[in-house]
C-alpha atoms as a PDB file:
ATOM      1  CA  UNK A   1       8.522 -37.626 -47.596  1.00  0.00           C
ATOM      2  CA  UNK A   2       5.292 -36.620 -45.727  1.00  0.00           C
ATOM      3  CA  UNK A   3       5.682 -33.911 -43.119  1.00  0.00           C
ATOM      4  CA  UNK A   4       4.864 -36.125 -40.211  1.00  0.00           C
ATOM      5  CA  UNK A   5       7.496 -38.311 -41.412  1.00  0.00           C
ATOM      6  CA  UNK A   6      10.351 -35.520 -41.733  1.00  0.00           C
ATOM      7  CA  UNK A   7       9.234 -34.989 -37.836  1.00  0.00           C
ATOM      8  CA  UNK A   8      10.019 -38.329 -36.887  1.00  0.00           C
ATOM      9  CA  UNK A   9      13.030 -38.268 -39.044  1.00  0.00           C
ATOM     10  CA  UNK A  10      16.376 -38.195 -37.230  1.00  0.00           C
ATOM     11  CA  UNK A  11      18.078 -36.947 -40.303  1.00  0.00           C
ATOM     12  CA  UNK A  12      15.397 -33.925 -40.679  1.00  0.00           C
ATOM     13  CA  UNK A  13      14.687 -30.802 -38.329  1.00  0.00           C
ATOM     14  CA  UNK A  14      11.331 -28.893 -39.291  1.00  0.00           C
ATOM     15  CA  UNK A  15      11.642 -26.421 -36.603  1.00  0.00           C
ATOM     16  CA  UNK A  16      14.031 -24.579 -38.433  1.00  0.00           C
ATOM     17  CA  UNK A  17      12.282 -25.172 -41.721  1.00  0.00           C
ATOM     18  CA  UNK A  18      12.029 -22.348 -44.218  1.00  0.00           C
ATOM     19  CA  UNK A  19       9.240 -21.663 -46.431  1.00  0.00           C
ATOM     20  CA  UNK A  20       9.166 -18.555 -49.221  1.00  0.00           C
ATOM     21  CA  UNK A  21      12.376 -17.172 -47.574  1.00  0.00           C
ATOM     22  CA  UNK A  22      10.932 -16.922 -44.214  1.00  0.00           C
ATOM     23  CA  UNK A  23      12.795 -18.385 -41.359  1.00  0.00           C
ATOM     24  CA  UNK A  24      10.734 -21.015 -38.784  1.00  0.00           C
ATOM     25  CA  UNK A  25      12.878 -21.478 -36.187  1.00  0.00           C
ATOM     26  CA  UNK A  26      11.178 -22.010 -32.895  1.00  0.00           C
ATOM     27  CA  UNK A  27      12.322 -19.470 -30.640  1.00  0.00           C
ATOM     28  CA  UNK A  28      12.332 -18.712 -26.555  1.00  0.00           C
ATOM     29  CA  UNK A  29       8.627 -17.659 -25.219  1.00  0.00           C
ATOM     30  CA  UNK A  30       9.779 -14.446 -24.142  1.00  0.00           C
ATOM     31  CA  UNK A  31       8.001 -11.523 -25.584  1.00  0.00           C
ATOM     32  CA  UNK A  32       7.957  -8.001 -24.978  1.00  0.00           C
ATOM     33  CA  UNK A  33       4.880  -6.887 -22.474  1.00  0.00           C
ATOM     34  CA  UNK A  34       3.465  -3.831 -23.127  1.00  0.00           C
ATOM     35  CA  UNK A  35       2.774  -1.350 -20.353  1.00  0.00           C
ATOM     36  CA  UNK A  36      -0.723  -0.475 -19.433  1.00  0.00           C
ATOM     37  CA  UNK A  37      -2.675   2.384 -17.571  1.00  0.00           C
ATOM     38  CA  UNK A  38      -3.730   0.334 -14.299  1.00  0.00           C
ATOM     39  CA  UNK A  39      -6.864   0.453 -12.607  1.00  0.00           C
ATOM     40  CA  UNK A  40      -5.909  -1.222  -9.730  1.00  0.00           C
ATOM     41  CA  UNK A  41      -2.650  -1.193  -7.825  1.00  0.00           C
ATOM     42  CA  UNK A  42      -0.892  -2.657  -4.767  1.00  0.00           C
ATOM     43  CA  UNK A  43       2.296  -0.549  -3.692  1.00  0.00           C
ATOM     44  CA  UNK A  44       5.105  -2.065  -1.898  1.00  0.00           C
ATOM     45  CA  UNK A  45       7.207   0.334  -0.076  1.00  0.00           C
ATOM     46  CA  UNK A  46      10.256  -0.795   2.111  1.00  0.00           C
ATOM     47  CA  UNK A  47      10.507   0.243   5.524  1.00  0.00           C
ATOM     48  CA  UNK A  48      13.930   1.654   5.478  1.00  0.00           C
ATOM     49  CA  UNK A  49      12.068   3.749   2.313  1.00  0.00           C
ATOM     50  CA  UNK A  50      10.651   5.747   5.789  1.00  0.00           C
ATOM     51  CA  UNK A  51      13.776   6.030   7.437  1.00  0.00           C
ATOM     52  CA  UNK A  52      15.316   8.825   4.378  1.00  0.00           C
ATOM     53  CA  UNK A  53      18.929   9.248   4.980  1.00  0.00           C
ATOM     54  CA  UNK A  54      18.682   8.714   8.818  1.00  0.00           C
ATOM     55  CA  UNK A  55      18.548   5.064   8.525  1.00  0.00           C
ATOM     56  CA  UNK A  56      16.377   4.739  11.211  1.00  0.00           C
ATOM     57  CA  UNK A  57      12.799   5.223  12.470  1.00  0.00           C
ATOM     58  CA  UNK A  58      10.387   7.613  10.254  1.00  0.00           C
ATOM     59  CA  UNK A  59      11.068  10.330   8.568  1.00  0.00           C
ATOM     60  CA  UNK A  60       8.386  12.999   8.465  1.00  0.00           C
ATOM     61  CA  UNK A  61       9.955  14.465   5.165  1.00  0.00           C
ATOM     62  CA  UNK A  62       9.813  11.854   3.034  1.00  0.00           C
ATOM     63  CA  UNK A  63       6.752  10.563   4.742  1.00  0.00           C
ATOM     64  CA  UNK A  64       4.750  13.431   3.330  1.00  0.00           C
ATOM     65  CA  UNK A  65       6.355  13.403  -0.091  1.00  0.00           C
ATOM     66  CA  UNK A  66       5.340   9.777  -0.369  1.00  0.00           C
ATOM     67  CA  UNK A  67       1.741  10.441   0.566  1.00  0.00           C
ATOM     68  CA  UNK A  68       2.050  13.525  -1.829  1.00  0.00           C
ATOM     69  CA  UNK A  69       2.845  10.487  -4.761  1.00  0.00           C
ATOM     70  CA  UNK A  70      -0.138   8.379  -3.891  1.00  0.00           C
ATOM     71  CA  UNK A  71      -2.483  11.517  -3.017  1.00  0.00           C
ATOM     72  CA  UNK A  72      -1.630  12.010  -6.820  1.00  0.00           C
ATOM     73  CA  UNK A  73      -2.072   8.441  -8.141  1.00  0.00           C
ATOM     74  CA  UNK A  74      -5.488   7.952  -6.013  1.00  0.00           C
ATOM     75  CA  UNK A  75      -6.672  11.020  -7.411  1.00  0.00           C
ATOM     76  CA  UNK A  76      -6.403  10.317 -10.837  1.00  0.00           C
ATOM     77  CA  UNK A  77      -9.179   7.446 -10.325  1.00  0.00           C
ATOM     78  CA  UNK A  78      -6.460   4.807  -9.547  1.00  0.00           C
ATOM     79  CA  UNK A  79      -7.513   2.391  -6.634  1.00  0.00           C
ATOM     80  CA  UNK A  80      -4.492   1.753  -4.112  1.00  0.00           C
ATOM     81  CA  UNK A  81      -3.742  -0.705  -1.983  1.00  0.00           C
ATOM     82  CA  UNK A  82      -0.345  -0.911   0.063  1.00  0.00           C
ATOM     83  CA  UNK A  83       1.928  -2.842   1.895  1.00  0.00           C
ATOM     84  CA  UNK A  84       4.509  -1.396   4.067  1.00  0.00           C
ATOM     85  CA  UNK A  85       7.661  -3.149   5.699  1.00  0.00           C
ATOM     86  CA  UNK A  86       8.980  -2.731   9.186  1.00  0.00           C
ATOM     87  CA  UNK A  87      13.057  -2.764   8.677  1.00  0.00           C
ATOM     88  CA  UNK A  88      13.173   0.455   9.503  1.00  0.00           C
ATOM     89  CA  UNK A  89      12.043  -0.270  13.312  1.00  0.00           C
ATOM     90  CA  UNK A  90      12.751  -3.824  13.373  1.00  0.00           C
ATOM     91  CA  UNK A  91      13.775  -6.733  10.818  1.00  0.00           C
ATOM     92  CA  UNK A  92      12.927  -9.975  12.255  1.00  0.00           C
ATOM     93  CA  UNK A  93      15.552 -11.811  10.460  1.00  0.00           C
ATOM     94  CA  UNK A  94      18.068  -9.811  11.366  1.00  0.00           C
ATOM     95  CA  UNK A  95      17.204 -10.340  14.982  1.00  0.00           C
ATOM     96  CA  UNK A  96      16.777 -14.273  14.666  1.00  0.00           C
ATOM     97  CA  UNK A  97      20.200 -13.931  13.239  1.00  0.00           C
ATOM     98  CA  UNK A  98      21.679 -12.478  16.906  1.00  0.00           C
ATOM     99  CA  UNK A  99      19.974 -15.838  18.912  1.00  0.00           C
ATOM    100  CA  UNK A 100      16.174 -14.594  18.906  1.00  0.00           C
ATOM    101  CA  UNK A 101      13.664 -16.852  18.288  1.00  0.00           C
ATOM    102  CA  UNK A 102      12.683 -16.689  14.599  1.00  0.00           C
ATOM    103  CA  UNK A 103       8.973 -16.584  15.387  1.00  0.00           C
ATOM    104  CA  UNK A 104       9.344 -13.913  18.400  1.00  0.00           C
ATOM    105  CA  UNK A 105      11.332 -11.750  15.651  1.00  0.00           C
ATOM    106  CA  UNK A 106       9.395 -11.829  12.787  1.00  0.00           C
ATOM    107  CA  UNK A 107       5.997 -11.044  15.774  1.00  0.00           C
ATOM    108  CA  UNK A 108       8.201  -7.864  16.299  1.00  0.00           C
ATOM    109  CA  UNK A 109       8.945  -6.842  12.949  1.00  0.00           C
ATOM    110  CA  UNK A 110       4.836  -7.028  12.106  1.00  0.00           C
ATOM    111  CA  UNK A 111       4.169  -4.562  15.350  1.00  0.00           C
ATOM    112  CA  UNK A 112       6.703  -2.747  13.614  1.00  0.00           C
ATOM    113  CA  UNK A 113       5.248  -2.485   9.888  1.00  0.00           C
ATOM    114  CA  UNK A 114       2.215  -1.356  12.172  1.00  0.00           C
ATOM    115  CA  UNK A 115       3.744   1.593  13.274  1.00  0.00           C
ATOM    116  CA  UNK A 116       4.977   2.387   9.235  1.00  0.00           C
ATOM    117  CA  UNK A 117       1.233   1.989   8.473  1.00  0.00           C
ATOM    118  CA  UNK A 118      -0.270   4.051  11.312  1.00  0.00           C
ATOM    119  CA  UNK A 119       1.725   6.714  10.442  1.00  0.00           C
ATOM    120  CA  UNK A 120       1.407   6.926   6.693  1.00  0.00           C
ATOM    121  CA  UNK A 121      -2.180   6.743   7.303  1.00  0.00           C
ATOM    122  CA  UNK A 122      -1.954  10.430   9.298  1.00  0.00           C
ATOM    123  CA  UNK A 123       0.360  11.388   6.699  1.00  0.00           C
ATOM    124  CA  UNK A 124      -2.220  10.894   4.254  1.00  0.00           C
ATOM    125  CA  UNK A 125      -5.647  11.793   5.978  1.00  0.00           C
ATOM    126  CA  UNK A 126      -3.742  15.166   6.593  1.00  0.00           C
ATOM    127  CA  UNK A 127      -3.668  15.532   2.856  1.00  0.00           C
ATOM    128  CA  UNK A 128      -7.742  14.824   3.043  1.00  0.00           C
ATOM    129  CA  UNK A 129      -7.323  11.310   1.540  1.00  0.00           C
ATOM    130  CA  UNK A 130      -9.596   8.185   3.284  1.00  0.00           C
ATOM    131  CA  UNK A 131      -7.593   5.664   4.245  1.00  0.00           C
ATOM    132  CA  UNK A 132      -8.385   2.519   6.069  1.00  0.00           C
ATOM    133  CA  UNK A 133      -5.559   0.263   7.644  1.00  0.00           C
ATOM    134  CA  UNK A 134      -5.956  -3.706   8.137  1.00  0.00           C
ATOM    135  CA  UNK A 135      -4.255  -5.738  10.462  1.00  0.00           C
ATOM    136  CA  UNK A 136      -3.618  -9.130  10.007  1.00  0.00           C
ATOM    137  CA  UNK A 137      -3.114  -9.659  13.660  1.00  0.00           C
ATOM    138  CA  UNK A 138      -6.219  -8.083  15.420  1.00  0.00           C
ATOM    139  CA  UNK A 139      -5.937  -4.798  17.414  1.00  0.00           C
ATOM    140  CA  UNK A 140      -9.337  -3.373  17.303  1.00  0.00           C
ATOM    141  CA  UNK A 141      -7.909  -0.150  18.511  1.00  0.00           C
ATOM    142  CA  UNK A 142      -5.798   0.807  16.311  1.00  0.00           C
ATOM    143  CA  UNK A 143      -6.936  -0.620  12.645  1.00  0.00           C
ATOM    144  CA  UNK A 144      -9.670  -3.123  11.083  1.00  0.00           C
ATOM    145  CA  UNK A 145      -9.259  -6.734  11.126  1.00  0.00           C
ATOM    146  CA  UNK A 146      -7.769  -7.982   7.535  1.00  0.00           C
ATOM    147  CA  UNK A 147     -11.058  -9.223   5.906  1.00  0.00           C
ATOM    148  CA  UNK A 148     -11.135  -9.436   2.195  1.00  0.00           C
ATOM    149  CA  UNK A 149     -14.124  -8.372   0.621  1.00  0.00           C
ATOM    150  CA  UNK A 150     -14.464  -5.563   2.899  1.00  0.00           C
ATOM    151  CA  UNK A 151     -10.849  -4.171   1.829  1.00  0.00           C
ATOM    152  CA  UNK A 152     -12.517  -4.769  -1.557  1.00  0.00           C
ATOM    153  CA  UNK A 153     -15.189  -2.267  -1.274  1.00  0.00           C
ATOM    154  CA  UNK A 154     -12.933   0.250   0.541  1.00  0.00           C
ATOM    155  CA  UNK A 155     -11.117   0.113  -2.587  1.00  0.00           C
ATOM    156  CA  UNK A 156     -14.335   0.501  -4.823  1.00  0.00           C
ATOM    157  CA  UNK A 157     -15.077   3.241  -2.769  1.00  0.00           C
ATOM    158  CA  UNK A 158     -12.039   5.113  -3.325  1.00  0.00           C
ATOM    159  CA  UNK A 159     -10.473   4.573   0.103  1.00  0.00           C
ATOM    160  CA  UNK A 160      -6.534   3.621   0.607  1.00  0.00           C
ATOM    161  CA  UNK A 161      -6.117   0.768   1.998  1.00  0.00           C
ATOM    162  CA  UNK A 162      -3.249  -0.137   4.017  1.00  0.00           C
ATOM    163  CA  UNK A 163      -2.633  -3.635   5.125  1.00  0.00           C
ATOM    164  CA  UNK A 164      -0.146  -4.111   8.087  1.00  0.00           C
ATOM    165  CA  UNK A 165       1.373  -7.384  10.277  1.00  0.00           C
ATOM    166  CA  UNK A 166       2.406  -9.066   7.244  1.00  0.00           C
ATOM    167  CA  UNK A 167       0.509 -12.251   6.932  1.00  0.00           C
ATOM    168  CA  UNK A 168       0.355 -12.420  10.567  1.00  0.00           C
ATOM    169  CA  UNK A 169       2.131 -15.638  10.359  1.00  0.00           C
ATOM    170  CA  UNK A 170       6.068 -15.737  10.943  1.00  0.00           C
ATOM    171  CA  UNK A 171       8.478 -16.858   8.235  1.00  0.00           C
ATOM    172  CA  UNK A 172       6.659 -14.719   5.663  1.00  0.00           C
ATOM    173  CA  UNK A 173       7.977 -11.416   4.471  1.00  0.00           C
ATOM    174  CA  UNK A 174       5.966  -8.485   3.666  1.00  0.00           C
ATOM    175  CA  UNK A 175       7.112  -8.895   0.055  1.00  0.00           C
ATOM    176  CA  UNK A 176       5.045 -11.880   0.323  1.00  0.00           C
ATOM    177  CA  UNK A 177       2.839  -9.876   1.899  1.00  0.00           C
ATOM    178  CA  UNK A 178       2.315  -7.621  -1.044  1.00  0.00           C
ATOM    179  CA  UNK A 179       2.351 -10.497  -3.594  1.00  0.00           C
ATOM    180  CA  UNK A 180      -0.575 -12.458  -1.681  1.00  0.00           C
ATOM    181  CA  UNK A 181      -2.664  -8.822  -1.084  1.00  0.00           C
ATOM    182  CA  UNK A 182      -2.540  -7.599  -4.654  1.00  0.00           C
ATOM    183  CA  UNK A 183      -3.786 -11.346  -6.088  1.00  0.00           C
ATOM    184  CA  UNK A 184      -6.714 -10.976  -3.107  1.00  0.00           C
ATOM    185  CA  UNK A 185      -7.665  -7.700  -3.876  1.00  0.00           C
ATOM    186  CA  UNK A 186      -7.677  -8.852  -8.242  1.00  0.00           C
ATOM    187  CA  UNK A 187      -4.527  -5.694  -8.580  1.00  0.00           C
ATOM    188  CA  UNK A 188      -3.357  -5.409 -11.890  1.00  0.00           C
ATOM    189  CA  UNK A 189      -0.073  -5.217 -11.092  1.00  0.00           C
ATOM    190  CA  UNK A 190       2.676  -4.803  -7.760  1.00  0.00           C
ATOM    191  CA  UNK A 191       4.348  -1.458  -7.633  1.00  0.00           C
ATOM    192  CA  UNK A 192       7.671  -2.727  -5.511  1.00  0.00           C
ATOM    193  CA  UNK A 193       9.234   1.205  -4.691  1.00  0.00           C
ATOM    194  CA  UNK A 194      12.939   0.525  -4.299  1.00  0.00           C
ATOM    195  CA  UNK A 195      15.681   3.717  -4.210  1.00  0.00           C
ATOM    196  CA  UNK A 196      16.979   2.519  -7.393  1.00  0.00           C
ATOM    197  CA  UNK A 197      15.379   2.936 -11.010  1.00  0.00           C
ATOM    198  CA  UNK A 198      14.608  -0.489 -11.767  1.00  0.00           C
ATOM    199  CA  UNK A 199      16.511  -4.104 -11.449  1.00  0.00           C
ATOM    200  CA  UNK A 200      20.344  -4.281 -12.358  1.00  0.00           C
ATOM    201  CA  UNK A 201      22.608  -6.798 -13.182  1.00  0.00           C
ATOM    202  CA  UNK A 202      24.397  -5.795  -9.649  1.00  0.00           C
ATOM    203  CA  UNK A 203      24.092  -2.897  -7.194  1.00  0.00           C
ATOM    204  CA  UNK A 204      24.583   0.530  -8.749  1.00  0.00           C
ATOM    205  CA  UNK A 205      25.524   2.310  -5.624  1.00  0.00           C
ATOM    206  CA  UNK A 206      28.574  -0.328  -5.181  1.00  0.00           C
ATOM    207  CA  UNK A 207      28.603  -0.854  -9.401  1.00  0.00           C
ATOM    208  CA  UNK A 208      28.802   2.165 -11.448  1.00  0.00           C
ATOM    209  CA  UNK A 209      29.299   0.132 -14.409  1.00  0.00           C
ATOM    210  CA  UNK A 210      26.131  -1.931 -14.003  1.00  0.00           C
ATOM    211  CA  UNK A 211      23.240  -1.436 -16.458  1.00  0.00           C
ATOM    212  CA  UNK A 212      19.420  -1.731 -16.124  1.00  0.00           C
ATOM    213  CA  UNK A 213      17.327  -4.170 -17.134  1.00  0.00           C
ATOM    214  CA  UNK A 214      13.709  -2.758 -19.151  1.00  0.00           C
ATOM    215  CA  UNK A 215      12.297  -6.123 -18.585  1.00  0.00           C
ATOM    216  CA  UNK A 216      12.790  -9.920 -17.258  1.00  0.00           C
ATOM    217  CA  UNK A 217      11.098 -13.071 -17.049  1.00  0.00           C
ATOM    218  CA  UNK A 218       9.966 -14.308 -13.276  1.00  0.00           C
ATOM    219  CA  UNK A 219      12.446 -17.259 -14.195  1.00  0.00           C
ATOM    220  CA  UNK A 220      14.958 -14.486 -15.059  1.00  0.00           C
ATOM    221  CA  UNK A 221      14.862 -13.399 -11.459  1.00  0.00           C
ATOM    222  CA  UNK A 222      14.612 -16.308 -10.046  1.00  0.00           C
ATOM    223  CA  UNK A 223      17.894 -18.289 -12.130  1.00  0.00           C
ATOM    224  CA  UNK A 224      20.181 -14.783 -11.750  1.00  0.00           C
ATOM    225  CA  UNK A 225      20.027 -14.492  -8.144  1.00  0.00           C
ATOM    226  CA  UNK A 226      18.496 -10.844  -8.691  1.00  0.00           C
ATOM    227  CA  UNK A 227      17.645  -9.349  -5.341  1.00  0.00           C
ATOM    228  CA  UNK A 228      14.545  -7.702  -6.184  1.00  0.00           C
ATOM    229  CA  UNK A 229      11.857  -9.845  -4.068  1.00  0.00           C
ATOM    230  CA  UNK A 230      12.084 -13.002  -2.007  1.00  0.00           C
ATOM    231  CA  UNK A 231      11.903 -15.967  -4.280  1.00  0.00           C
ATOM    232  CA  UNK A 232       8.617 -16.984  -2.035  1.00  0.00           C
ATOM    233  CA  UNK A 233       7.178 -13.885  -3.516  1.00  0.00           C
ATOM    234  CA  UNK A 234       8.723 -14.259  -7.200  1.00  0.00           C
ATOM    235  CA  UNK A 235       7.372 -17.718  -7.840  1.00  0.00           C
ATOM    236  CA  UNK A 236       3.645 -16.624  -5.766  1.00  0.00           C
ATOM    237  CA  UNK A 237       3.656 -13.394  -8.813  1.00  0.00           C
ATOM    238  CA  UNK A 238       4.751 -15.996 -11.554  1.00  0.00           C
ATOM    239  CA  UNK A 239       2.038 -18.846 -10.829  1.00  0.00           C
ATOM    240  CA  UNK A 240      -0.659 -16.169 -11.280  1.00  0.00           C
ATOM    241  CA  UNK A 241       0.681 -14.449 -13.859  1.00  0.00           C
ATOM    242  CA  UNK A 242       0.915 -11.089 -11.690  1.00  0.00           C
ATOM    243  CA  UNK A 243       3.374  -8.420 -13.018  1.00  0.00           C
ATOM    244  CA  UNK A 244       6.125  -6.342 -10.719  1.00  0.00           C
ATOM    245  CA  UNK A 245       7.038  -3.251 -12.108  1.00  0.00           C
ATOM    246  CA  UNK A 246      10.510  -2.201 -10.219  1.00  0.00           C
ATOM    247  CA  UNK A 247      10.883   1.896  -9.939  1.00  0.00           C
ATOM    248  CA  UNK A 248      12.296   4.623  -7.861  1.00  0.00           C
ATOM    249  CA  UNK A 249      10.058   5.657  -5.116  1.00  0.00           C
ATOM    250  CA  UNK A 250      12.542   9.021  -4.821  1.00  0.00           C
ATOM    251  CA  UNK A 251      12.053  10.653  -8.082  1.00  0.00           C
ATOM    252  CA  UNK A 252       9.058  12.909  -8.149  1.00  0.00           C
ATOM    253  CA  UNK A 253       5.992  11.386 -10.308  1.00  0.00           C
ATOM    254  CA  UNK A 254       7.214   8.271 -11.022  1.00  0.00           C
ATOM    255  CA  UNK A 255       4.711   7.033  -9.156  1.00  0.00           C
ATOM    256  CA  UNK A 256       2.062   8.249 -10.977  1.00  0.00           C
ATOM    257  CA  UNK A 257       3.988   7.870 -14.450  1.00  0.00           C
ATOM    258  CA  UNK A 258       4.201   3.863 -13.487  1.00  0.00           C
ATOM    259  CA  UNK A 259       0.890   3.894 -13.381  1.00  0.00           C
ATOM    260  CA  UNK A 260      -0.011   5.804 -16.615  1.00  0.00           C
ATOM    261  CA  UNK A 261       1.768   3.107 -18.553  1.00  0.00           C
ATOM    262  CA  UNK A 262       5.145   4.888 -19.093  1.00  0.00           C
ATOM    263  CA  UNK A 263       8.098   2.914 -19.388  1.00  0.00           C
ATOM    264  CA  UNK A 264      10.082   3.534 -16.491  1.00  0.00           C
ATOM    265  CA  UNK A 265      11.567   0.851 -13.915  1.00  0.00           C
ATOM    266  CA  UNK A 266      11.930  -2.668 -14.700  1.00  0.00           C
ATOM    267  CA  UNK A 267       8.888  -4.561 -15.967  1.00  0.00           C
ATOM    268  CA  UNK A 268       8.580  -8.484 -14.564  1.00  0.00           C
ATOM    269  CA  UNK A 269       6.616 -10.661 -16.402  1.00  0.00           C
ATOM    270  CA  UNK A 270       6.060 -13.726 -17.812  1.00  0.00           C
END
């Protein structure tokens, strides 16, 4: 019997065929991605990240050890691009939750990533790194009006840049945020800084017995319920093939060790 015909056989199953002692077997796509030194990053840091242990507002402490991280990573030749959040000031959910309009709340919570972005900008411009912010919702004042190819060239040109107000469109989050930015700017890859090590199978703080994952699928994520991004953001990363390395934004260098290609965090891929 032909091959072809053993295919269309019902009694026959070549996909676990075994030729010379070697086993055929089709098996799952996954594959283990290797980690690379990137060229081009976009960092995602939370805005409770600011807060510290205060849980509120901005604080100047871990502010400057931040900026010390990317001062480190930008100096190495690595281009940066970030997105910042606003929950430590203001989390528009939260406040549509307690009878605010959704849209009003989520206008608030972009003023407040802009006050997150202003000040890691003077954080790092003290440390004699050129930064640029953006705005997605125009305040000439304060920061340039989000236009692509000019962040571009700020980025060629070894400037930070910092893009604030989200979207400037409610209902997206500023993990969205970060997932559109990084594909606009052609990142290699979205640095999400969390206060964990990576992505667990359920919170450590509450779970001492839960272990890390080294790497998942975008599907992975999305099927497990894992808390890492919004799904809106997940499937945006997985239709362009974008990878999200998970890390700790608290331990010192990891920043710059993500970058380098060491295998720290969680790795999502494809």
């Amino acid at each position: 019997m032909s091959w072809v015909k053993a295919w269309k056989s019902p009694r026959k199953k070549p996909n676990t065929k075994k030729a010379r002692g070697l086993d055929l077997t089709v098996k799952a796509p996954f594959f283990i991605m290797k980690r690379e030194h990137y060229k081009r990053v976009l960092l995602k840091i939370s805005g409770e990240a600011l807060a510290g242990e205060q849980g509120f507002g901005i604080d100047t402490d871990v502010l400057d050890g931040i900026a010390n991280e990317i001062q480190a990573i930008q100096k190495s030749g690595i281009e940066v691009a970030i997105v910042v959040g606003g929950g430590n000031i203001f989390r528009g959910v939260k406040g549509a939750t307690r009878g605010m309009d959704r849209a009003t709340a989520d206008y608030m919570g972009m003023l407040a990533t802009v006050l997150n972005c202003l000040a890691l900008q003077d954080a790092l411009e003290r440390k004699g790194v050129f930064t640029r912010v953006q705005s997605a919702i125009e305040m000439r004042a304060l920061a340039e009006p989000y236009i692509r190819r000019k962040a571009v060239r700020h980025l060629e040109k070894g400037r930070v840049v910092i893009f604030a107000a989200g979207v400037g469109s409610p209902y997206f989050t500023t993990d969205t945020t970060a997932a559109l930015r990084a594909m606009e700017m052609n990142c290699q890859v979205l640095l999400k800084a969390t206060s964990v090590d990576g992505i667990y199978t359920a919170d450590p703080k509450l779970h001492p017995e839960a272990t890390r994952f080294e790497q998942l699928t975008y599907m992975d994520v999305l099927q497990k319920g894992l808390k890492v991004m919004d799904s809106t953001a997940i499937s945006l990363c997985m239709d362009n093939k974008l990878p999200i390395i998970v890390f700790n934004l608290r331990a010192k260098g990891s920043m710059e060790k993500v970058t380098q290609g060491q295998t720290i965090g969680t790795l999502v891929h494809i």
